[in-house]
N, C-alpha and C. Protein backbone atom coordinates (compact mmCIF):
# COMPACT_ATOMS: atom_id res chain seq x y z
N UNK A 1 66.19 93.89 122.30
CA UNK A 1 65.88 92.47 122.32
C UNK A 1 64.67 92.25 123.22
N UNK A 2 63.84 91.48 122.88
CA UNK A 2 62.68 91.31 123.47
C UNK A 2 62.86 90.47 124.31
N UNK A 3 61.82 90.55 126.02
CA UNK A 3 62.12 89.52 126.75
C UNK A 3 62.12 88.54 126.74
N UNK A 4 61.63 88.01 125.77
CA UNK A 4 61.11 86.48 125.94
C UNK A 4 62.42 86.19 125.46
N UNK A 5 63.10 86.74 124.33
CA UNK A 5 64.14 86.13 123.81
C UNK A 5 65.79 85.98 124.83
N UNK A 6 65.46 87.26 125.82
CA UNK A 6 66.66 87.32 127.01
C UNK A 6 66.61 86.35 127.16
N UNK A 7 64.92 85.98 127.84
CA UNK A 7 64.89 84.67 128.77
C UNK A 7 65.24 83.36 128.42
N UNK A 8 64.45 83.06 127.00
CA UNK A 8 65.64 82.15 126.37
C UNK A 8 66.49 81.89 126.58
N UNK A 9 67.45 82.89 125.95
CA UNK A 9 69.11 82.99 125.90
C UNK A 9 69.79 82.58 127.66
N UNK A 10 68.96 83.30 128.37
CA UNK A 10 69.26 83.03 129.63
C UNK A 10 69.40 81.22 130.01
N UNK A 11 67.82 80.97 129.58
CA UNK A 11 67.92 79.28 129.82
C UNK A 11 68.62 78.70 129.56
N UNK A 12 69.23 78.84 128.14
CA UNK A 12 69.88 78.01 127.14
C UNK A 12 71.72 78.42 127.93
N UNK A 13 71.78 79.32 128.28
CA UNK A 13 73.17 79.71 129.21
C UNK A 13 73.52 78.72 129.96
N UNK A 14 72.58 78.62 131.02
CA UNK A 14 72.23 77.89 132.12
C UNK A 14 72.40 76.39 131.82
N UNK A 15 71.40 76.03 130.60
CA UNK A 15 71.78 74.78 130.66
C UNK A 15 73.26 74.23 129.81
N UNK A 16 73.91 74.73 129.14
CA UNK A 16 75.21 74.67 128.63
C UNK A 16 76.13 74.38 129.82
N UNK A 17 75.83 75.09 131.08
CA UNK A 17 76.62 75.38 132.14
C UNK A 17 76.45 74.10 132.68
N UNK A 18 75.37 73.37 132.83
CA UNK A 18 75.06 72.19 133.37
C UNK A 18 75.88 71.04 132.85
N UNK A 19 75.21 71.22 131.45
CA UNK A 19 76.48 70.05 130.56
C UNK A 19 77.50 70.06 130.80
N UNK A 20 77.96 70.72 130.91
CA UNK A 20 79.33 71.14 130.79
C UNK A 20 80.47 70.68 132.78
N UNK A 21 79.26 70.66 133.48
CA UNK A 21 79.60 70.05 134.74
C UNK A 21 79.50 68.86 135.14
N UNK A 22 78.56 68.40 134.10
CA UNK A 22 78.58 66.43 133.81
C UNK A 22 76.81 66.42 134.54
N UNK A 23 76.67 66.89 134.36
CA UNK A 23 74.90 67.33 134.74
C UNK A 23 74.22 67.22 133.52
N UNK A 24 73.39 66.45 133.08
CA UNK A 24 72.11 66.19 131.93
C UNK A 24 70.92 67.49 132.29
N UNK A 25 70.92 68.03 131.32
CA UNK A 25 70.08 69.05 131.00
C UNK A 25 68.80 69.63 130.08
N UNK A 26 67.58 69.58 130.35
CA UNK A 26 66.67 69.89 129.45
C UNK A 26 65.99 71.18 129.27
N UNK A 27 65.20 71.79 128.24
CA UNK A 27 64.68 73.32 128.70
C UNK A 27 63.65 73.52 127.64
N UNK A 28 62.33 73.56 129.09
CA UNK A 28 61.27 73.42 128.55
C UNK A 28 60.86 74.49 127.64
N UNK A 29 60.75 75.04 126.59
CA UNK A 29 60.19 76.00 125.93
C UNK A 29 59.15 75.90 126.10
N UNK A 30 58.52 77.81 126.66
CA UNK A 30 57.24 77.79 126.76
C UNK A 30 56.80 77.12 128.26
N UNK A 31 57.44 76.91 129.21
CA UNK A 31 57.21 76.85 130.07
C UNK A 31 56.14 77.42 131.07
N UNK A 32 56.21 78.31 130.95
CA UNK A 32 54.74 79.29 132.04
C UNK A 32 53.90 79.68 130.91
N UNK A 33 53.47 78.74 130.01
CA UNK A 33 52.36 79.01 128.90
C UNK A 33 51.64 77.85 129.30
N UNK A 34 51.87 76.49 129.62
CA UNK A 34 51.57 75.44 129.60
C UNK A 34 50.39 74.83 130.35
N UNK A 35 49.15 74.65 130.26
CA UNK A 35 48.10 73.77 130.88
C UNK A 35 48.74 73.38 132.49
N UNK A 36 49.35 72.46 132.24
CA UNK A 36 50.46 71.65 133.17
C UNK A 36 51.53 72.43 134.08
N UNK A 37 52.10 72.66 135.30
CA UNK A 37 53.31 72.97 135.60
C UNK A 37 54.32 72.53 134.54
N UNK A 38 55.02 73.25 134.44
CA UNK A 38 56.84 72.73 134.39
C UNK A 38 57.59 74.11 134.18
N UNK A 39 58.81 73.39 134.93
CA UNK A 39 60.05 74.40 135.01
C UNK A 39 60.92 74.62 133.64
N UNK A 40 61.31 75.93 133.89
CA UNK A 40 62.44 76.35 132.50
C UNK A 40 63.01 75.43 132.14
N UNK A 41 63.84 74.59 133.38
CA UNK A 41 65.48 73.91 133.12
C UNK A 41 64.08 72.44 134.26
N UNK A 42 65.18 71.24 133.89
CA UNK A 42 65.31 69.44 134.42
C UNK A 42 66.62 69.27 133.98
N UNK A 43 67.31 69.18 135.32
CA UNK A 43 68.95 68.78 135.76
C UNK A 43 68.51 67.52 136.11
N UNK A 44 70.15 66.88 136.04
CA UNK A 44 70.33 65.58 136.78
C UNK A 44 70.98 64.78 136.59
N UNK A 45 71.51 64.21 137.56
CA UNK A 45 72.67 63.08 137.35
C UNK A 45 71.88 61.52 137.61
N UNK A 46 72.80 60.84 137.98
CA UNK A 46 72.26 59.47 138.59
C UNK A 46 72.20 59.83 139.88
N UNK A 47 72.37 60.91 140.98
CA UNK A 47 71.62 60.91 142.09
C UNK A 47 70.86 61.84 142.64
N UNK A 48 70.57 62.89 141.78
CA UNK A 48 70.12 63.95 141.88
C UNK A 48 69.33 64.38 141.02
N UNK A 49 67.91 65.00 140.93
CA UNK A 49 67.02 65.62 139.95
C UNK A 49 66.70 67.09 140.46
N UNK A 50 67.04 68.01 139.95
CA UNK A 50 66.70 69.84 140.33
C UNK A 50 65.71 70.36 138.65
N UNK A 51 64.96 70.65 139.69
CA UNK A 51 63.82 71.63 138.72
C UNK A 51 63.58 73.11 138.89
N UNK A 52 64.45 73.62 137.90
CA UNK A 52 64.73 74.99 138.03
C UNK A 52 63.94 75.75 137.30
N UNK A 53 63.45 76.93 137.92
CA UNK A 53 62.84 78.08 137.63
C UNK A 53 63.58 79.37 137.07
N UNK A 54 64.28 79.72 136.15
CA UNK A 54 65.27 81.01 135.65
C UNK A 54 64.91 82.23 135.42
N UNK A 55 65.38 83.20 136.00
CA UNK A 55 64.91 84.74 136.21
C UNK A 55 65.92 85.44 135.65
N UNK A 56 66.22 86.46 135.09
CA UNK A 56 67.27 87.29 134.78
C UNK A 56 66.97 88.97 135.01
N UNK A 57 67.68 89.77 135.39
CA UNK A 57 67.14 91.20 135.62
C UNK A 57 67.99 92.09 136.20
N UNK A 58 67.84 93.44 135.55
CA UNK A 58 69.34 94.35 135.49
C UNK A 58 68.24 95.04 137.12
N UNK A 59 67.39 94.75 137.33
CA UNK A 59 67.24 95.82 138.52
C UNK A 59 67.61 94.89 139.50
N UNK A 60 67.41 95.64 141.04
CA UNK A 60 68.17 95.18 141.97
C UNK A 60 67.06 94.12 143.05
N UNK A 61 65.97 94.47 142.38
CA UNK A 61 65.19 93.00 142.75
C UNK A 61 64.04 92.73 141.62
N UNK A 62 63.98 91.14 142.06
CA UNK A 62 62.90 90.18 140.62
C UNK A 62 61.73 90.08 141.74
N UNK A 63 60.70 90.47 141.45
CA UNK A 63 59.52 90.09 141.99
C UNK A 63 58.71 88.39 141.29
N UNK A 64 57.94 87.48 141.93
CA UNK A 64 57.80 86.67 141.90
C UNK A 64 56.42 86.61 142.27
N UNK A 65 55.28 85.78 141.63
CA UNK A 65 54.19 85.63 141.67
C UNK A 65 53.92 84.18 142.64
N UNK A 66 52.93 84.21 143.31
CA UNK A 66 52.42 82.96 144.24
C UNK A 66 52.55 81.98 142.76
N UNK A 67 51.88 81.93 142.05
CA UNK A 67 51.70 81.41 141.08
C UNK A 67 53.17 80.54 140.48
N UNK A 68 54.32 81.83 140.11
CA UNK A 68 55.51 81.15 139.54
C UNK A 68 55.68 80.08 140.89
N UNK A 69 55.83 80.36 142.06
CA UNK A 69 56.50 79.43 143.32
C UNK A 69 55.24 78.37 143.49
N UNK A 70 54.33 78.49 143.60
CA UNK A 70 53.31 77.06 143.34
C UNK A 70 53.49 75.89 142.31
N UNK A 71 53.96 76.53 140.60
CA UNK A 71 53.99 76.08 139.71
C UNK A 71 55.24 75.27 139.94
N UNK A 72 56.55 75.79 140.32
CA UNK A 72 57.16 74.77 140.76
C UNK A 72 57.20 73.87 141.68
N UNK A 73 56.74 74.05 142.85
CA UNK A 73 56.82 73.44 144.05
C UNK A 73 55.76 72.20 143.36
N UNK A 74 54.83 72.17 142.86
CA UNK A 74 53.62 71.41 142.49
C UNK A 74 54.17 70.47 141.06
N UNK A 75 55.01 71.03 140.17
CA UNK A 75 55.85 69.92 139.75
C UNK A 75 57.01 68.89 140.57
N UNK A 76 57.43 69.78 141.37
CA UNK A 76 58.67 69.01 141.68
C UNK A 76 57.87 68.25 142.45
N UNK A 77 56.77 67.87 143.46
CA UNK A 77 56.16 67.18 144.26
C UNK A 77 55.96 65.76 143.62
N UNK A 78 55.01 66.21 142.39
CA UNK A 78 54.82 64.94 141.37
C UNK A 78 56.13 64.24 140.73
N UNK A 79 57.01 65.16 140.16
CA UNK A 79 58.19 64.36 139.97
C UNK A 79 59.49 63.88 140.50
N UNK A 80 59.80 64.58 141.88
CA UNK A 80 60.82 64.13 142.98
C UNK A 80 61.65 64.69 142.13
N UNK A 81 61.74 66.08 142.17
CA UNK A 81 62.93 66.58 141.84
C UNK A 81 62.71 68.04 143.31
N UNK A 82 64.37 68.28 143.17
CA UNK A 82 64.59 69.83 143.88
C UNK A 82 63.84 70.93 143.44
N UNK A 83 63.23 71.96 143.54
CA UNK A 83 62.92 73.11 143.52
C UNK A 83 64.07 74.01 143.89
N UNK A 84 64.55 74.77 142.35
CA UNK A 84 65.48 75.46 142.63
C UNK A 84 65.17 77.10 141.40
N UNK A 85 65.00 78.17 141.83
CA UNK A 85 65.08 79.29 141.26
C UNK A 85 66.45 79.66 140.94
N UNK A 86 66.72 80.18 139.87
CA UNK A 86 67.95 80.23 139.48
C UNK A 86 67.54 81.92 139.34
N UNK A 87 68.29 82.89 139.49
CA UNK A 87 68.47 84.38 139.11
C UNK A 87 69.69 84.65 138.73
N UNK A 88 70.16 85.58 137.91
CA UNK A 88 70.91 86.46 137.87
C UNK A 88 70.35 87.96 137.61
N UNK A 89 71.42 88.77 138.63
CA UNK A 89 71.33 90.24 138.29
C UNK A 89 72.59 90.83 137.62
N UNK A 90 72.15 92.06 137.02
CA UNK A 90 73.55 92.81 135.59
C UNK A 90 74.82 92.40 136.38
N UNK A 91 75.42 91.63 135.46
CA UNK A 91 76.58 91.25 135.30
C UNK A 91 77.02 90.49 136.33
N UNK A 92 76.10 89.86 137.06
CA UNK A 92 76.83 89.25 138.40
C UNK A 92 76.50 87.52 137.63
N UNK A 93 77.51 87.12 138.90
CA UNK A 93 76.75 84.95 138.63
C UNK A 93 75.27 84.64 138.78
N UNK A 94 75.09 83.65 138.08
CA UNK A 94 73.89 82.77 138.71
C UNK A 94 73.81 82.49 140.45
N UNK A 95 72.96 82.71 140.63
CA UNK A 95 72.76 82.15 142.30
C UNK A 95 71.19 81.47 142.03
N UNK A 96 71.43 81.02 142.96
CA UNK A 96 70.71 79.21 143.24
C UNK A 96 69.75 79.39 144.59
N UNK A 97 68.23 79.76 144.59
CA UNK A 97 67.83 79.93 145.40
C UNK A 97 66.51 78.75 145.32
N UNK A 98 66.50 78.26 146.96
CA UNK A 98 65.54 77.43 147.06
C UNK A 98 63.69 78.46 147.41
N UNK A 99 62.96 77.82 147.25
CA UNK A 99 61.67 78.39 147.32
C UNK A 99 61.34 78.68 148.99
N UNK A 100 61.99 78.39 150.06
CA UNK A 100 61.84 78.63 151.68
C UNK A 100 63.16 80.13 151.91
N UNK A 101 63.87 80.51 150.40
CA UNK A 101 64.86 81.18 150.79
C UNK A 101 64.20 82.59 149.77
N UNK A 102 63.52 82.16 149.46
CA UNK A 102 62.61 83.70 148.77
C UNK A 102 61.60 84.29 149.62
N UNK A 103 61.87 85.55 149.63
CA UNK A 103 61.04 86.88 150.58
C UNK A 103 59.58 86.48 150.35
N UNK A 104 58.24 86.53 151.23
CA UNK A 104 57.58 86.54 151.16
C UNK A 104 56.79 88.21 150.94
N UNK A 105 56.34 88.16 149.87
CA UNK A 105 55.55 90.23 150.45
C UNK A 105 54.16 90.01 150.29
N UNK A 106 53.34 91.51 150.58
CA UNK A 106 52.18 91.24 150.45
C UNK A 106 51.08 90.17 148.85
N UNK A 107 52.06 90.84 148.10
CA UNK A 107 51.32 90.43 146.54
C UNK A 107 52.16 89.30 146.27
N UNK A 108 53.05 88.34 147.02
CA UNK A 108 53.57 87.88 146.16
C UNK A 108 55.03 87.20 146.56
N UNK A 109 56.19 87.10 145.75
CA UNK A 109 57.31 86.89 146.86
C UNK A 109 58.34 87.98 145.88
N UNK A 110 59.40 88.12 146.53
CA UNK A 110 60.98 88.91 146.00
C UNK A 110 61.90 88.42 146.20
N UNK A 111 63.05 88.62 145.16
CA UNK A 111 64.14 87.93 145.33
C UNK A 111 65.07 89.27 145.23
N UNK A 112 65.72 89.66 146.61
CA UNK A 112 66.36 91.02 146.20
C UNK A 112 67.98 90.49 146.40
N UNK A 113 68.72 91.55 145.61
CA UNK A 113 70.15 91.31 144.73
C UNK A 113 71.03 91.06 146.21
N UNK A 114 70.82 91.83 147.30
CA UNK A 114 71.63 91.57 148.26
C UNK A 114 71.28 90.29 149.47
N UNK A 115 69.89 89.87 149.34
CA UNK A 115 69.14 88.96 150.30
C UNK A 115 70.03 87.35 149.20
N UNK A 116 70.16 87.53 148.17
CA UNK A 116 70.63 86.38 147.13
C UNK A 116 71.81 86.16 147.23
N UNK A 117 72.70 87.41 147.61
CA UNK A 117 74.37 86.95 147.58
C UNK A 117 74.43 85.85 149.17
N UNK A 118 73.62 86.44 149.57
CA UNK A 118 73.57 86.08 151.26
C UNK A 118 73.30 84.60 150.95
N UNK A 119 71.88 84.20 150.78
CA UNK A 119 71.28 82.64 150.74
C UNK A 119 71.57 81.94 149.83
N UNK A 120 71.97 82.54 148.26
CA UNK A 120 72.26 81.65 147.02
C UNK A 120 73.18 80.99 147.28
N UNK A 121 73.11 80.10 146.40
CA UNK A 121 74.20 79.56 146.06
C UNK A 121 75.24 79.46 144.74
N UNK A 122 76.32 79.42 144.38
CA UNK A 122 76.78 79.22 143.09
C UNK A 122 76.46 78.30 142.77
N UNK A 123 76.81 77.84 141.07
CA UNK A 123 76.57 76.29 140.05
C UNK A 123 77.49 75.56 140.86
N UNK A 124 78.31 76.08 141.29
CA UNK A 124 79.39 74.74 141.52
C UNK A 124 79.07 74.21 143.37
N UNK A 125 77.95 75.19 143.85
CA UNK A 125 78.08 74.98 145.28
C UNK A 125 76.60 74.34 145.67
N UNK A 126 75.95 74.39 144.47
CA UNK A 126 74.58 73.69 144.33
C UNK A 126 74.66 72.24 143.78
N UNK A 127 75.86 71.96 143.10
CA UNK A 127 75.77 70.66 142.62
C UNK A 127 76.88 69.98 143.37
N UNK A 128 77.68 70.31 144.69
CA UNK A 128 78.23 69.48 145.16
C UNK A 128 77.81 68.39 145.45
């Protein structure tokens, strides 16, 4: 299966999960192709707006471009929503990481599998 289509499938996971918690859910296709910022996933209730970024990956860390963490931070600014990276690694939950809770490295930033159990958060502990 080709990545683009994981990633998909990944989004479309994600946002089912949302609905399904009484959370309104959208998913931008084509997202990091776009002229414009925008994020994978736009959550939200009546008091809350999160603009999520979705990663998926069987290794034990996702590397991250200045670029992906600008692109969100620079939407959510304009639209007053959260900045939230969403990851999962093989076979584990979603965890919920904010953009001040991702590794900085020389080229770039990382999100490694054990630094995430630590700072993430679960779906249900992000939308309390």
């Amino acid at each position: 299966m080709a990545n683009k289509t994981k990633g998909s499938e990944a989004e479309r996971e994600l946002l089912h999960m949302f609905w399904q918690k009484g959370f309104a859910a959208i998913r931008s296709a084509g997202s990091g192709s776009m002229k414009y910022p925008g994020p994978d996933l736009i959550v939200g209730n009546k008091i809350r707006r999160l603009a999520i970024e979705c990663k998926s990956t069987k290794k034990e860390k996702k590397y991250l471009s200045s670029y992906d963490i600008g692109q969100l931070t620079e939407f959510c600014s304009v639209f007053g929503a959260e900045p939230w990276f969403a990851v999962r690694f093989a076979r584990k939950d979603w965890l919920f990481l904010s953009p001040e809770d991702i590794e900085k490295t020389k080229k770039g930033f990382v999100i490694d599998n054990k630094v995430a159990e630590r700072r993430g958060l679960l779906l249900d502990e992000l939308i309390k």
